[in-house]
Protein backbone atom coordinates (compact mmCIF):
# COMPACT_ATOMS: atom_id res chain seq x y z
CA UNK A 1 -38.09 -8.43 -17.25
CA UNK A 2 -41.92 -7.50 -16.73
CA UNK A 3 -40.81 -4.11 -15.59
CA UNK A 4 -39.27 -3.13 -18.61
CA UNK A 5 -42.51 -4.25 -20.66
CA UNK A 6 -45.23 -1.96 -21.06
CA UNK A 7 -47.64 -4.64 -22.42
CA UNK A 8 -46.88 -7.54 -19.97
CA UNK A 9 -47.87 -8.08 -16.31
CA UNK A 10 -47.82 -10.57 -13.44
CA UNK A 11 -50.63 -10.25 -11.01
CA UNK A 12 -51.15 -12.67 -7.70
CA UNK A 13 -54.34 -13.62 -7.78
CA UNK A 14 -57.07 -16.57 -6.66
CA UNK A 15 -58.04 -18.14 -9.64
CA UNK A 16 -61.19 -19.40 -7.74
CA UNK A 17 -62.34 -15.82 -7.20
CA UNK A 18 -62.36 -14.90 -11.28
CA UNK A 19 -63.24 -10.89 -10.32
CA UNK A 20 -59.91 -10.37 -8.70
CA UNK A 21 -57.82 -12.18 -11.64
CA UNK A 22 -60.34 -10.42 -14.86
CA UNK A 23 -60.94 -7.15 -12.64
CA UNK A 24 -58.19 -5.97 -11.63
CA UNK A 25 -56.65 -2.77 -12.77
CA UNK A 26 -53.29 -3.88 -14.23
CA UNK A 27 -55.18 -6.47 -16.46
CA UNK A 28 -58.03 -4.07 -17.77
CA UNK A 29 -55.09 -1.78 -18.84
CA UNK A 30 -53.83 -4.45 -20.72
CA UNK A 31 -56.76 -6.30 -22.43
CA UNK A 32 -59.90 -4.82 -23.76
CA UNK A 33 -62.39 -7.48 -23.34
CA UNK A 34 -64.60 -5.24 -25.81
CA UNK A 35 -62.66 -7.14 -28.07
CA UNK A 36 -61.36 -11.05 -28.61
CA UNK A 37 -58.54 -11.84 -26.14
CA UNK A 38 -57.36 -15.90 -25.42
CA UNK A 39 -57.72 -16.96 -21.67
CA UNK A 40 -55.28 -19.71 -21.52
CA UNK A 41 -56.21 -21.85 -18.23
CA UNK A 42 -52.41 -24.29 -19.41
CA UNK A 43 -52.19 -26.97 -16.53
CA UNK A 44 -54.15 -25.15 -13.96
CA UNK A 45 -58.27 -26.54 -13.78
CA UNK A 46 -56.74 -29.70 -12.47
CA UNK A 47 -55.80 -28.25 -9.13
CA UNK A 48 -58.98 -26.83 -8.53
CA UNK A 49 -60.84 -29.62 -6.41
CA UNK A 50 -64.58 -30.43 -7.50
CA UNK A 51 -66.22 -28.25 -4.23
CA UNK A 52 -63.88 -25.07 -6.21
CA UNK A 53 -66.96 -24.90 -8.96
CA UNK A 54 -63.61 -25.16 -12.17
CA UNK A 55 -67.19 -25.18 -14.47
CA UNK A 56 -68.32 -21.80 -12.67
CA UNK A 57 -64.82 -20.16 -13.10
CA UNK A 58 -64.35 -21.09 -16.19
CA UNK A 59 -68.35 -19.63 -17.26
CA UNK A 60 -66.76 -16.52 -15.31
CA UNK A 61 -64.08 -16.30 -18.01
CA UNK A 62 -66.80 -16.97 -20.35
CA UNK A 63 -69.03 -14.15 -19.94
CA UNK A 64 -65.83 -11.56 -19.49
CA UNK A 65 -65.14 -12.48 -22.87
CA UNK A 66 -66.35 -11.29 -26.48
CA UNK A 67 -67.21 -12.14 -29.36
CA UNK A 68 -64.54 -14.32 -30.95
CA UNK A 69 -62.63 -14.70 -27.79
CA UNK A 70 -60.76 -18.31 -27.45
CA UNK A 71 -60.72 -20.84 -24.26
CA UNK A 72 -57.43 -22.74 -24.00
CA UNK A 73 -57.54 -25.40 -21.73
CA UNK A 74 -55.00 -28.51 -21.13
CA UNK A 75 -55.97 -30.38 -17.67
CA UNK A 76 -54.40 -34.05 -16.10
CA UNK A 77 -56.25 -36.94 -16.62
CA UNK A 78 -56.35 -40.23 -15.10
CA UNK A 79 -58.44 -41.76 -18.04
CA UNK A 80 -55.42 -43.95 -19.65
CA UNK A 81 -52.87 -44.24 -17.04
CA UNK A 82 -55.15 -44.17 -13.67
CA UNK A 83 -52.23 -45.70 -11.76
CA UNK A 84 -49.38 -43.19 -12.65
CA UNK A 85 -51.87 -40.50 -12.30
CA UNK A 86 -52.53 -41.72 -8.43
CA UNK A 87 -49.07 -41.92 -7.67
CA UNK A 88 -48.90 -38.24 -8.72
CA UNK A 89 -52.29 -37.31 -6.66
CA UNK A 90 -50.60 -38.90 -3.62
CA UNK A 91 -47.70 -36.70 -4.11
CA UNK A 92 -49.82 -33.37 -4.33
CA UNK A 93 -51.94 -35.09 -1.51
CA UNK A 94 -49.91 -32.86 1.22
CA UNK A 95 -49.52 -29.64 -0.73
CA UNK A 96 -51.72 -26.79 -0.48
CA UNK A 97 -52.51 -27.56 -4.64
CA UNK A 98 -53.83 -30.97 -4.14
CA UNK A 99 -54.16 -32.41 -8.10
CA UNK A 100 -57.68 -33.42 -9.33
CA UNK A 101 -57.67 -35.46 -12.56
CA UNK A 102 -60.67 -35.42 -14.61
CA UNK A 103 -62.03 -37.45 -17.48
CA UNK A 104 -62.66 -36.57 -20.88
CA UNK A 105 -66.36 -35.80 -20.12
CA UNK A 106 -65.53 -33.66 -17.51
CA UNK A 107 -62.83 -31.58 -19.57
CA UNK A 108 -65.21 -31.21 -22.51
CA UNK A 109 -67.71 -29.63 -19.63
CA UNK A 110 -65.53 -27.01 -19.16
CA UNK A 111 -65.53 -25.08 -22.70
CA UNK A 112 -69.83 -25.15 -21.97
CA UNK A 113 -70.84 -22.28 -23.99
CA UNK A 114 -67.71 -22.45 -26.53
CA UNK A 115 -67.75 -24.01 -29.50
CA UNK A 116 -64.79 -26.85 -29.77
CA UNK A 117 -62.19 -26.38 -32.65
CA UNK A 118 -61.04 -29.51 -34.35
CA UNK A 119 -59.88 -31.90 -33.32
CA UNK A 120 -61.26 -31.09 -30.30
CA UNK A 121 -61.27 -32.09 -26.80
CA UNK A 122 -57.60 -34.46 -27.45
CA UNK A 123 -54.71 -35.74 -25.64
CA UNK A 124 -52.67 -32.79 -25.65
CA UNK A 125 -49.50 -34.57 -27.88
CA UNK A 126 -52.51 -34.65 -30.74
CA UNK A 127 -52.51 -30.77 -31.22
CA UNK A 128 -49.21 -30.67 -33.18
CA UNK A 129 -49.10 -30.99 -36.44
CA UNK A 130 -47.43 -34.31 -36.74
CA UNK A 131 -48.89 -36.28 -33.77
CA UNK A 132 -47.80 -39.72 -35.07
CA UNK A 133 -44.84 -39.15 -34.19
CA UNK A 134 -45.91 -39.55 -30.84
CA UNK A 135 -45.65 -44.11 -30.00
CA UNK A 136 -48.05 -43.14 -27.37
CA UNK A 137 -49.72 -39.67 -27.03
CA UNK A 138 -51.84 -41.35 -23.61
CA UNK A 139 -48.45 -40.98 -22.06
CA UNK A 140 -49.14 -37.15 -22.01
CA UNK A 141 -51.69 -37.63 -19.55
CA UNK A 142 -53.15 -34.55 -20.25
CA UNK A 143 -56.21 -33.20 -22.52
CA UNK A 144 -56.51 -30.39 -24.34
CA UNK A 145 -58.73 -27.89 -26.14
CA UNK A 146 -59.60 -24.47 -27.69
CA UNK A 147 -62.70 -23.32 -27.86
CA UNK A 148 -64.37 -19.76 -29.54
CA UNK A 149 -66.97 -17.71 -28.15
CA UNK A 150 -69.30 -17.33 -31.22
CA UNK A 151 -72.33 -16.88 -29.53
């Protein structure tokens, strides 16, 4: 499907090395990062352990990216449900993408140098328009956030 679409790509890269994902050929064809482009890190911070630097890639993103760019992050947490959220640790325990929840602090870290749209740093059912129609957005286990580059 990618092959037939001038303006898509897939590239296998290390997220934990940011040059090979942000330098590569096939995505400087793509995206001028002269101008404001998303970087959409959906699900993927939280299996990059602590000793991985996530605030260091993410600042790599950050400097790529102009003037107006956006951050979109969603990442696990064990904040609300700490007991579910082992259970699925334990699971990724023996996998080569072990899963590292963070808390709410630690999320918000990672859009340093962006400024936070509203509502913010959330759980991630509390983005939609409607989010009482959620009995228990906690359940998500899961943050969310955008941030902008206006500075």
């Amino acid at each position: 499907m990618l092959a037939e679409n001038k303006n898509a790509t897939a590239i296998l890269a290390d997220l934990r090395q940011p040059a090979t994902v942000l330098g590569r050929d096939d995505t400087l064809r793509l995206l001028d990062f002269r101008k404001p482009v998303a970087a959409l890190l959906f699900a993927v911070l939280h299996f990059l352990a602590d000793d991985d630097s996530p605030g260091d890639i993410v600042a790599s993103f950050r400097e790529m990216l102009s003037l107006g760019s956006s951050l979109v992050i969603s990442h696990a947490t064990d904040d609300h449900y700490p007991e579910e959220l082992a259970q699925a640790v334990e699971l990724y325990h023996n996998t080569r993408n072990r899963l590292t929840p963070r808390t709410h602090d630690q999320v918000v870290q990672l859009f340093a140098g962006f400024d936070l749209a509203p509502p913010g740093v959330v759980l991630a059912p509390l983005w939609q328009p409607d989010p009482a129609e959620f009995i228990d957005p906690p359940r998500s286990l899961c943050y969310g956030g955008v941030g902008f580059k206006t500075i």
